[in-house]
C-alpha atoms as a PDB file:
ATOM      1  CA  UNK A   1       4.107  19.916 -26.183  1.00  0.00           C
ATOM      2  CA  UNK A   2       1.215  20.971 -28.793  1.00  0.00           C
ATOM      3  CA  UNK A   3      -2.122  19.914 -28.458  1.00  0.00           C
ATOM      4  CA  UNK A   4      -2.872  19.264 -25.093  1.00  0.00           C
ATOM      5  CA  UNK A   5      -6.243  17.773 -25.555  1.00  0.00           C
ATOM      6  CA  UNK A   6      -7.900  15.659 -22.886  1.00  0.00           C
ATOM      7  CA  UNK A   7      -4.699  16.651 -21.041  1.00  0.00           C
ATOM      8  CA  UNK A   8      -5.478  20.393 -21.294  1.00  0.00           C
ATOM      9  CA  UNK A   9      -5.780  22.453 -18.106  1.00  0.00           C
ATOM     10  CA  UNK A  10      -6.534  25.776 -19.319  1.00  0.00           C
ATOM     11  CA  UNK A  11      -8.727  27.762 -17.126  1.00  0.00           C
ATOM     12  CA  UNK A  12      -7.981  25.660 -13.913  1.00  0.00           C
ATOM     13  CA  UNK A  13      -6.277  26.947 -10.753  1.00  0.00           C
ATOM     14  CA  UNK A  14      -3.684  24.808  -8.661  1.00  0.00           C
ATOM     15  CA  UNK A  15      -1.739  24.446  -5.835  1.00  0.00           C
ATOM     16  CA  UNK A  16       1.326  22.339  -5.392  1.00  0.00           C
ATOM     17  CA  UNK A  17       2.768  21.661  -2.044  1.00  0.00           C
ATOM     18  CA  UNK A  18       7.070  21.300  -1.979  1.00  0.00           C
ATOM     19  CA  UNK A  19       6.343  22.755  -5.190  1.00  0.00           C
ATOM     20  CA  UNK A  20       9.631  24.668  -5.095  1.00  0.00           C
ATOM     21  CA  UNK A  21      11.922  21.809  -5.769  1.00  0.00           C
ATOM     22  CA  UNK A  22      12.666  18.360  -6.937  1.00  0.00           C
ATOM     23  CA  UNK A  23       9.284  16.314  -7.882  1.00  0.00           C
ATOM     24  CA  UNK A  24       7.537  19.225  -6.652  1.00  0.00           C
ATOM     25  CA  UNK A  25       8.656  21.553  -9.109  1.00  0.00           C
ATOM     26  CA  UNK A  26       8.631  19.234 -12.397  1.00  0.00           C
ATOM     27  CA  UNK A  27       4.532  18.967 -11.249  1.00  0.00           C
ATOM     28  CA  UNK A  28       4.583  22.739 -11.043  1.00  0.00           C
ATOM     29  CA  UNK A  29       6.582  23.176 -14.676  1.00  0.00           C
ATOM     30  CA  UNK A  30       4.201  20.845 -16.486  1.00  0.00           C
ATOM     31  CA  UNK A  31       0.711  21.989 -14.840  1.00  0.00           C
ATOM     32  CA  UNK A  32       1.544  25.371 -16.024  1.00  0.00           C
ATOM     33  CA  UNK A  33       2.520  24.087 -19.193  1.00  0.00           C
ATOM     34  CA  UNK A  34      -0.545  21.954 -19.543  1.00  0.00           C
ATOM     35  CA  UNK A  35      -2.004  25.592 -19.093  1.00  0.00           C
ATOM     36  CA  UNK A  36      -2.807  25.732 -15.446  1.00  0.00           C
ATOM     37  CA  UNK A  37      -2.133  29.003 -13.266  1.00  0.00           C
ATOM     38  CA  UNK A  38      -0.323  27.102 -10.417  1.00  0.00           C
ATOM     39  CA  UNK A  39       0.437  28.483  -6.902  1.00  0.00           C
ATOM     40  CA  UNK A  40       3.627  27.504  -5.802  1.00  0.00           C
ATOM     41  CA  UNK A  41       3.530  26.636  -1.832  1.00  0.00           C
ATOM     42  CA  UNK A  42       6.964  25.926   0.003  1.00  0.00           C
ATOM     43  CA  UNK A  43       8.126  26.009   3.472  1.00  0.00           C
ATOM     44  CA  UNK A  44      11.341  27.888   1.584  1.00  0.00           C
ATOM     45  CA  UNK A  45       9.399  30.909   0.397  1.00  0.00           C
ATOM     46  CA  UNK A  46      12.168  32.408  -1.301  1.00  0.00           C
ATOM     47  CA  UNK A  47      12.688  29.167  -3.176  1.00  0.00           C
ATOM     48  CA  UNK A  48       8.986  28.863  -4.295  1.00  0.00           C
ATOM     49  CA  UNK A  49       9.286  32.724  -5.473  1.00  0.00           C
ATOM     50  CA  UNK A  50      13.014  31.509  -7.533  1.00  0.00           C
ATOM     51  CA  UNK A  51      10.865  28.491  -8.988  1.00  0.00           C
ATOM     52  CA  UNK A  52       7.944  30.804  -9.741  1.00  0.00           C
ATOM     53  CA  UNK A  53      10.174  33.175 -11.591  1.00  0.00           C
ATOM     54  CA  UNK A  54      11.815  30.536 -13.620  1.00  0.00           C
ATOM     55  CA  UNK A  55       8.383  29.380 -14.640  1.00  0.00           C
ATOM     56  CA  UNK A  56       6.899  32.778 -15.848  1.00  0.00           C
ATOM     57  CA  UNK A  57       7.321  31.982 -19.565  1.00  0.00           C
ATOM     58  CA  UNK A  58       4.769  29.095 -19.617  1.00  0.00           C
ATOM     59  CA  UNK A  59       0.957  29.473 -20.782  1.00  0.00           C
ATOM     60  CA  UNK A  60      -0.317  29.333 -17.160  1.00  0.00           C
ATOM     61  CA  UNK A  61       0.328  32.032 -14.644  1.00  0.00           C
ATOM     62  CA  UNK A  62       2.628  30.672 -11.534  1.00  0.00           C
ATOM     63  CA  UNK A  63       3.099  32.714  -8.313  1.00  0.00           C
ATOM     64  CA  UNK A  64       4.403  31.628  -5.056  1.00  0.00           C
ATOM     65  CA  UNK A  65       3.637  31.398  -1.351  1.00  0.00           C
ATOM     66  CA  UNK A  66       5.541  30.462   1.869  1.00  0.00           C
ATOM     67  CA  UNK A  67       3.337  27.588   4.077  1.00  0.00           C
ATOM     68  CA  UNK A  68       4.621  25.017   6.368  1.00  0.00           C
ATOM     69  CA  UNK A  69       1.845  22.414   5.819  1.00  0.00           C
ATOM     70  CA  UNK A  70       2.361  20.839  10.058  1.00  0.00           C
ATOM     71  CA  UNK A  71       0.332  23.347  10.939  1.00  0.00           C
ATOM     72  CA  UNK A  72      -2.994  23.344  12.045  1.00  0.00           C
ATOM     73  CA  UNK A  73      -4.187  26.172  10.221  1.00  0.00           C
ATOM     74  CA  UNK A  74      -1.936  25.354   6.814  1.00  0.00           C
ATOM     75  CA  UNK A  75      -4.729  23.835   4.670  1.00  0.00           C
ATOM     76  CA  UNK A  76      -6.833  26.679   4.601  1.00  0.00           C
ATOM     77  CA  UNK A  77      -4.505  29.178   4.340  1.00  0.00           C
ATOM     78  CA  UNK A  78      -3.225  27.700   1.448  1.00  0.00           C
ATOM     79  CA  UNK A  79      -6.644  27.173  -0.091  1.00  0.00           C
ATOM     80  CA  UNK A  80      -7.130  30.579   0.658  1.00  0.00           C
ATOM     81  CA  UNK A  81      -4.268  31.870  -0.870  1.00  0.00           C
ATOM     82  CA  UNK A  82      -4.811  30.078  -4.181  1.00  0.00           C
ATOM     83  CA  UNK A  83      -8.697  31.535  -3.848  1.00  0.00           C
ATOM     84  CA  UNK A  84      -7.411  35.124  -3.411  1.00  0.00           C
ATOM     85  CA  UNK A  85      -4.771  34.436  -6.392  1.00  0.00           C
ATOM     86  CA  UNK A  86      -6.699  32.911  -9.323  1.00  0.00           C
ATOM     87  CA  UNK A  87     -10.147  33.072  -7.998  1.00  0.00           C
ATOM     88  CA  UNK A  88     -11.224  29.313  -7.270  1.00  0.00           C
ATOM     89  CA  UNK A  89      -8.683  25.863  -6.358  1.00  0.00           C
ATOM     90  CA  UNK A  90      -9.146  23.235  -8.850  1.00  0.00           C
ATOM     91  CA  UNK A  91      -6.187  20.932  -8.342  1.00  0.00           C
ATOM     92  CA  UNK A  92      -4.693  20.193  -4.987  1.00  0.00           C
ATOM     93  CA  UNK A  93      -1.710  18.094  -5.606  1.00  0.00           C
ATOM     94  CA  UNK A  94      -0.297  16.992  -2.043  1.00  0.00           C
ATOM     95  CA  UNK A  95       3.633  16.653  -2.917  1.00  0.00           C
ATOM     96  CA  UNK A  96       5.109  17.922   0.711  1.00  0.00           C
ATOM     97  CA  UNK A  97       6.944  15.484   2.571  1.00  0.00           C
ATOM     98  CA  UNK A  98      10.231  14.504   4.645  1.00  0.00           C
ATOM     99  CA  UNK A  99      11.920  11.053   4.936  1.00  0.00           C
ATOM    100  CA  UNK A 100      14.589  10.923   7.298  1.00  0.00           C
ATOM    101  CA  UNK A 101      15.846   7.631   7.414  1.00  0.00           C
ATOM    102  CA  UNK A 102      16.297   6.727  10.945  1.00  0.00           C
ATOM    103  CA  UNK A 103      16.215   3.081  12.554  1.00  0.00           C
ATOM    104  CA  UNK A 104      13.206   2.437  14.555  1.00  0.00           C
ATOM    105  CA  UNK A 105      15.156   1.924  17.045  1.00  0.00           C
ATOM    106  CA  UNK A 106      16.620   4.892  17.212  1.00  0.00           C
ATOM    107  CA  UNK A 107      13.569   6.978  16.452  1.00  0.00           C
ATOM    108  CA  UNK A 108      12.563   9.384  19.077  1.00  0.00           C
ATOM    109  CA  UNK A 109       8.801  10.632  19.207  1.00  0.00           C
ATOM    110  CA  UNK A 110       9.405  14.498  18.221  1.00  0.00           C
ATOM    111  CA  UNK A 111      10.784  13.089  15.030  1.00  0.00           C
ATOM    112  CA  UNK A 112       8.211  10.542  14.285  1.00  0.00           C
ATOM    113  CA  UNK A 113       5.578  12.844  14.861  1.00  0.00           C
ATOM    114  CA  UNK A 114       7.207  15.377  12.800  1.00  0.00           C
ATOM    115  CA  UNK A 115       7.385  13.086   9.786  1.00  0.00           C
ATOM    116  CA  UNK A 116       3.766  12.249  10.154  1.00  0.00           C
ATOM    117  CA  UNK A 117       2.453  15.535  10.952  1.00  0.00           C
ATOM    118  CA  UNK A 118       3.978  16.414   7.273  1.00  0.00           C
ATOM    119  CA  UNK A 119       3.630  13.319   4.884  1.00  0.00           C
ATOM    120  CA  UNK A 120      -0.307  12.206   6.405  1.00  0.00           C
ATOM    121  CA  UNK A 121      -1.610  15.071   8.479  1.00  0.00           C
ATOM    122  CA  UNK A 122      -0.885  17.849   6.489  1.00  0.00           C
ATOM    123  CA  UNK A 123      -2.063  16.443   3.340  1.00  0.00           C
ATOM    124  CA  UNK A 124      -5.386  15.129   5.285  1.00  0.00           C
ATOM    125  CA  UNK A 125      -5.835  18.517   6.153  1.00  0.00           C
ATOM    126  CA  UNK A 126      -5.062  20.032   3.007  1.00  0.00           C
ATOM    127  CA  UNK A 127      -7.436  18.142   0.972  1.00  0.00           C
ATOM    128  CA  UNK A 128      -9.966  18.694   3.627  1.00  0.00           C
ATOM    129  CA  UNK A 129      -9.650  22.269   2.569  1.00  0.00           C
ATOM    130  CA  UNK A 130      -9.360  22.319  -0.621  1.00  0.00           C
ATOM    131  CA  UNK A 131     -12.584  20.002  -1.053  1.00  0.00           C
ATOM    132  CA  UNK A 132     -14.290  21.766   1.489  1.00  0.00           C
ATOM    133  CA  UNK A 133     -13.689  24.632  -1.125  1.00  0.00           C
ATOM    134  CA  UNK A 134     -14.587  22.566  -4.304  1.00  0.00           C
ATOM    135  CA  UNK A 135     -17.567  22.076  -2.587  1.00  0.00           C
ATOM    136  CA  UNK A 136     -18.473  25.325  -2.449  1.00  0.00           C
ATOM    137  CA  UNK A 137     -17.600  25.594  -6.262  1.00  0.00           C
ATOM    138  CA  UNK A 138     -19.952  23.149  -7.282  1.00  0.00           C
ATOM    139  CA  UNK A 139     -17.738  21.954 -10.445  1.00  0.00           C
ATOM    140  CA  UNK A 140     -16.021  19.381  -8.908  1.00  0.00           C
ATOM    141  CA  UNK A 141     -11.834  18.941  -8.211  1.00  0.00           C
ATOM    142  CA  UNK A 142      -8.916  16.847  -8.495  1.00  0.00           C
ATOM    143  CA  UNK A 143      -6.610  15.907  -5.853  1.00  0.00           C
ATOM    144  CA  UNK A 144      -3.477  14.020  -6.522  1.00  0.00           C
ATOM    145  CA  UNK A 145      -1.707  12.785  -3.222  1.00  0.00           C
ATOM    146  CA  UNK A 146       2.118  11.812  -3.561  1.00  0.00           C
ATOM    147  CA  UNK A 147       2.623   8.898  -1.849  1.00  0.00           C
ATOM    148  CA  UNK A 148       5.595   6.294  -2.820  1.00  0.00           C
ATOM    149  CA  UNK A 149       6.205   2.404  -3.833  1.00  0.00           C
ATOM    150  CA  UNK A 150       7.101   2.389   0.049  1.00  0.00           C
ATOM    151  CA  UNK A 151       3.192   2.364   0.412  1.00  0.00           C
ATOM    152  CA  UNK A 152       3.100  -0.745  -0.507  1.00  0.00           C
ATOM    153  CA  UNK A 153       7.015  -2.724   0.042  1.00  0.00           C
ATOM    154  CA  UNK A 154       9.793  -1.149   2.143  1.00  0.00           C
ATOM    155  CA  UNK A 155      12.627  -0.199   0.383  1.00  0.00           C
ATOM    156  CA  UNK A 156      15.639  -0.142   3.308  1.00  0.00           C
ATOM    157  CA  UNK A 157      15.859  -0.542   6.500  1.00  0.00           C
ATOM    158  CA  UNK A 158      15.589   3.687   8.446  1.00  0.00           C
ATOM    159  CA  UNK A 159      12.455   4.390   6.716  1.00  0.00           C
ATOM    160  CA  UNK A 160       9.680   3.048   8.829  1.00  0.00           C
ATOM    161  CA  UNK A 161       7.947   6.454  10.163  1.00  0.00           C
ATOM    162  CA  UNK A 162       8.315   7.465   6.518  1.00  0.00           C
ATOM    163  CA  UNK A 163       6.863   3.792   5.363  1.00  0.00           C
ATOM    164  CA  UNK A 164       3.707   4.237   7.420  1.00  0.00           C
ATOM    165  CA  UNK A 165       3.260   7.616   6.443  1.00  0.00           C
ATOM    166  CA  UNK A 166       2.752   6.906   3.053  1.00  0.00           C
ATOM    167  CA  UNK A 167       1.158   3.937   3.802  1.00  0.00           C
ATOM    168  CA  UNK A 168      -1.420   6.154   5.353  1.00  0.00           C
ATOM    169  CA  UNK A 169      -1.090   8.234   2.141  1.00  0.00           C
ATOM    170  CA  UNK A 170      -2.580   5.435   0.293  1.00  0.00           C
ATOM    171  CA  UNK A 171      -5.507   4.274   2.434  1.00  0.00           C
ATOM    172  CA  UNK A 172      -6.442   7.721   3.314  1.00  0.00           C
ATOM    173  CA  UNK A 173      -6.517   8.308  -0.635  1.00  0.00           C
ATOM    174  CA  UNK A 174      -8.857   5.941  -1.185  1.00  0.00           C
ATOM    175  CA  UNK A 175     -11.412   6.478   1.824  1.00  0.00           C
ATOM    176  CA  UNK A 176     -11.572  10.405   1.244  1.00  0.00           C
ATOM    177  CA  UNK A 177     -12.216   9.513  -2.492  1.00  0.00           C
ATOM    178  CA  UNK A 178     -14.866   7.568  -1.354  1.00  0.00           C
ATOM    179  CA  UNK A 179     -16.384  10.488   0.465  1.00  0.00           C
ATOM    180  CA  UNK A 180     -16.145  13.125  -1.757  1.00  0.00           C
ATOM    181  CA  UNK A 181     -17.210  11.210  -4.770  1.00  0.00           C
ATOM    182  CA  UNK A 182     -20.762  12.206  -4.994  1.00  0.00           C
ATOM    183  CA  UNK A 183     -19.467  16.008  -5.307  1.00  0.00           C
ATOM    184  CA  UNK A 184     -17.238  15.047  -8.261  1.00  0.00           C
ATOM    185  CA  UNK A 185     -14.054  15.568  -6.961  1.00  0.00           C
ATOM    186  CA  UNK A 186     -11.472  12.659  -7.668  1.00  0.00           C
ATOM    187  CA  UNK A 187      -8.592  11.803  -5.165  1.00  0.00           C
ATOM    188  CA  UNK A 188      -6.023   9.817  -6.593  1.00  0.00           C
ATOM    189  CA  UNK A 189      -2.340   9.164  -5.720  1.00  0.00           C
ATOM    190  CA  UNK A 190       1.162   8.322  -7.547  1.00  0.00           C
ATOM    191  CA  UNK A 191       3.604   6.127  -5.632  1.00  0.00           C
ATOM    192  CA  UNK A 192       7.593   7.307  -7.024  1.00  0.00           C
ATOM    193  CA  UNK A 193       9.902   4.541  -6.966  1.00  0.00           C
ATOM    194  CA  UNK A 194      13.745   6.103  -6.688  1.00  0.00           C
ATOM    195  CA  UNK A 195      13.465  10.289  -8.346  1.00  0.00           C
ATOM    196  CA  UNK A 196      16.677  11.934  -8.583  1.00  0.00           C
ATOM    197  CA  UNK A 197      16.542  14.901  -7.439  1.00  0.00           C
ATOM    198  CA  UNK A 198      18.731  17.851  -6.045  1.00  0.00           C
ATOM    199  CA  UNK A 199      17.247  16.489  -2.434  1.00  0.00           C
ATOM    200  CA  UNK A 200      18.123  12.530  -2.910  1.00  0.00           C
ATOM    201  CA  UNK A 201      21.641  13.230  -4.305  1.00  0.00           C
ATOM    202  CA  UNK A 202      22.543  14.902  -0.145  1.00  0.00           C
ATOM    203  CA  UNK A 203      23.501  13.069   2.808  1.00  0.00           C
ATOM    204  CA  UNK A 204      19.833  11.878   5.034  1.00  0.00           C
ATOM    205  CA  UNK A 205      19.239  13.770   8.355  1.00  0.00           C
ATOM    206  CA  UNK A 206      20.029  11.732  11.007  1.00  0.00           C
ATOM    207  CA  UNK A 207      21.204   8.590   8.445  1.00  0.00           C
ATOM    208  CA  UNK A 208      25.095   9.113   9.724  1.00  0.00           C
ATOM    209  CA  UNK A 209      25.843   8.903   5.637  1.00  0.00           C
ATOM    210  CA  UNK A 210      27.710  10.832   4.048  1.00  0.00           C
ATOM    211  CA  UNK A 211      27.301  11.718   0.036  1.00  0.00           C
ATOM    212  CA  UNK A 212      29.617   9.044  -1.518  1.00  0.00           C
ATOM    213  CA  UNK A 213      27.606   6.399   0.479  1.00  0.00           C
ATOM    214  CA  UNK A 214      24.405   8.031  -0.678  1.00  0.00           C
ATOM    215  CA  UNK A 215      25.669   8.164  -4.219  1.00  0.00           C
ATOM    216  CA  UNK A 216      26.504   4.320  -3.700  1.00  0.00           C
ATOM    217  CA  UNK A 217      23.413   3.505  -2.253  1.00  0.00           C
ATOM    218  CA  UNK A 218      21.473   5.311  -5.133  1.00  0.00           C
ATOM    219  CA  UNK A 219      23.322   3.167  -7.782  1.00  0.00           C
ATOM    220  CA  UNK A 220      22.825  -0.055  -5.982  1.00  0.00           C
ATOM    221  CA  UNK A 221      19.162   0.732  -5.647  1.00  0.00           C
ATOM    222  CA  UNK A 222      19.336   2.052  -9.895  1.00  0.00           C
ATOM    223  CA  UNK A 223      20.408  -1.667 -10.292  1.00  0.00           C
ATOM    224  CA  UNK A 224      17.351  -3.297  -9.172  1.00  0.00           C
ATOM    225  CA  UNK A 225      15.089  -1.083 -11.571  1.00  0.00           C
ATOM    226  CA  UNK A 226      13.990  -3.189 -14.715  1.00  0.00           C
ATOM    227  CA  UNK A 227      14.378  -0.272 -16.795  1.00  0.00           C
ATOM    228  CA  UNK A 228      17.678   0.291 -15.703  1.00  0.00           C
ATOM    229  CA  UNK A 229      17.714   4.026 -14.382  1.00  0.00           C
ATOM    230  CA  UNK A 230      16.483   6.247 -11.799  1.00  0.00           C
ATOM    231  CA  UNK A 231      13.177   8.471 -12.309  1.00  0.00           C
ATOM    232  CA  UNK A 232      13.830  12.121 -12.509  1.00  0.00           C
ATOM    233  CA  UNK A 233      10.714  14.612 -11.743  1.00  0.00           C
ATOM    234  CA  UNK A 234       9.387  14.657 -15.028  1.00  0.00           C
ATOM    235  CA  UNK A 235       8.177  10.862 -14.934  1.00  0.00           C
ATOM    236  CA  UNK A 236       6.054  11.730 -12.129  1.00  0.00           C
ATOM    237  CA  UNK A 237       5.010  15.490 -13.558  1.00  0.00           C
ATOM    238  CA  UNK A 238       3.658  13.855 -17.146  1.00  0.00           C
ATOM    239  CA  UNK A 239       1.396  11.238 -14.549  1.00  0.00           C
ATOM    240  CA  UNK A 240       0.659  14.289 -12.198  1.00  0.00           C
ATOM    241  CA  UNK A 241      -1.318  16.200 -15.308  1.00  0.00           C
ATOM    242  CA  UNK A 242      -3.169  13.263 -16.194  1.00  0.00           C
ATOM    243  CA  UNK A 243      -4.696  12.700 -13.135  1.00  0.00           C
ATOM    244  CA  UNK A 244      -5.423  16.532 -12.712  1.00  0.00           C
ATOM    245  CA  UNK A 245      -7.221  16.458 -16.216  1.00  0.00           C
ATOM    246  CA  UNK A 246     -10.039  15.231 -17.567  1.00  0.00           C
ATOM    247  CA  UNK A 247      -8.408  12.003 -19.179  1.00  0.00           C
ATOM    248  CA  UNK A 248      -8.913  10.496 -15.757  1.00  0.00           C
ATOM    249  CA  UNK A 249     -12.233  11.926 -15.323  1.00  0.00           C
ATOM    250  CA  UNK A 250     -13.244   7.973 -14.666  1.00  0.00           C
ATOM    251  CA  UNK A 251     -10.974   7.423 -12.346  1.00  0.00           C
ATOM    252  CA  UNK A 252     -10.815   7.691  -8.430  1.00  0.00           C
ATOM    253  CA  UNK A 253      -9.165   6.217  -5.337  1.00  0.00           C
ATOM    254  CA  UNK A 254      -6.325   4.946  -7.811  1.00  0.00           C
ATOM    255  CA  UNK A 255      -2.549   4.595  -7.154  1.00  0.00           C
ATOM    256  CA  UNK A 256      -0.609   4.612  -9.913  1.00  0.00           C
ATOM    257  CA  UNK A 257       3.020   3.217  -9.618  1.00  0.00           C
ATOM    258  CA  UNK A 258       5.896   5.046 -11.460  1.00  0.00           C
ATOM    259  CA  UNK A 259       9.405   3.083 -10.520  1.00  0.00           C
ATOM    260  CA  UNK A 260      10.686   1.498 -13.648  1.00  0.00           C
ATOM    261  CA  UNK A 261       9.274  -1.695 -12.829  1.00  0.00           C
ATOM    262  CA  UNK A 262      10.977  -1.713  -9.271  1.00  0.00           C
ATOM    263  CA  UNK A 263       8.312  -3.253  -7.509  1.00  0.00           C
ATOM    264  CA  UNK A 264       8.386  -6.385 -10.198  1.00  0.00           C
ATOM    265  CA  UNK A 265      11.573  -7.579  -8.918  1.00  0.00           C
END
């Protein structure tokens, strides 16, 4: 894609979390496209060093780094790591995140912590970092949160740790941008409707289905979608480098909904 314009990152350092895969990845691809260097963070490390290799033909320079963003100390290490890489942390995009579809009633505690101590407390803590760091900078930031339409309307019934998580996605988004405003850096989120990806296509931990049923499921859900097909990664990727750019310099505290027209039905 020539002529990047407004949408050019040249010059700017990022970090994508789950960057080694799926949604993560297409982010990843087109930031360093768009001319970002890009530091690929993964719980898989050797899959985050596969997806950095794969990517070391485009304009940006991508490099990869193992972090499991539960724990406490994961949001500065990663900041710190992207520091010691490139030199500063521009872009934080939060893509990390689990969704185990499990009944409420059959949730047990370990699990619905786990889901939130991923999908809302890691990327709270991330972005704490990584601002904390922009901060410091003095040239302001972008953070772009990946939340999902289930922010705002459940899509099945298993998916209500994973619901509230992003649910907390969105308010969070908007408070934090709130606070970090007057420093110039802009928090904004995306909410996917259904992304194909290598991840959606396998059978849910803990759902009891196996892959037919999933592949069922998937084009049941495909039927309800105006536009009449699943996202893949790159729908979310193109929206991911306009919000990290300055063509939504004007912009903060947004979410911007990419599912086909899902939630108009």
């Amino acid at each position: 894609m020539p002529g990047w314009g407004p949408f050019d990152l040249t010059g700017k350092n990022a970090v994508v979390t789950g960057g080694a895969m799926g949604i993560g990845y297409g982010i990843a691809s087109r930031l360093a496209e768009a001319g970002a260097n890009v530091l690929i963070v993964d719980l898989d490390g050797e899959a985050a060093e596969e997806a950095a290799r794969k990517l070391a033909e485009q304009p940006g320079k991508v490099r990869a780094a193992r972090a499991d963003v539960a724990r406490d100390d994961a949001g500065e290490a990663i900041v710190e790591g992207c520091v010691e890489t490139f030199g500063s942390i521009d872009i934080l995009v939060n893509n990390a995140g689990i969704y185990p579809q499990v009944p409420m009633l059959q949730m047990t505690t370990e699990l619905f912590d786990k889901v939130y101590r991923i999908n809302l407390r890691g990327l709270a803590f991330c972005s704490k970092a990584a601002a904390a760091r922009m901060i410091v900078q003095g040239r302001g930031g972008k953070i772009v949160n990946i939340a999902s339409i289930d922010a705002i309307h459940p899509s099945m019934v298993g998916l209500a740790a994973y619901d509230a998580s992003k649910g907390g996605v969105l308010m969070f988004t908007r408070n934090f941008a709130l606070e970090v405003a007057p420093y110039q850096i802009h928090v904004n989120a995306i909410a996917p409707g259904g992304i194909a990806t290598e991840g959606s296509s396998r059978p849910l931990a803990g759902s009891g289905m196996t892959a037919e049923q999933i592949k069922e499921m998937t084009a049941a859900f495909a039927r309800q979608i105006p536009m009449g097909r699943m996202g893949v990664p790159d729908d979310i990727a193109k929206v991911a480098v306009f919000l990290a750019s300055s063509a939504a310099d004007y912009m903060t505290g947004e979410i911007v909904v990419v599912d086909g027209g899902r939630l108009l039905m």
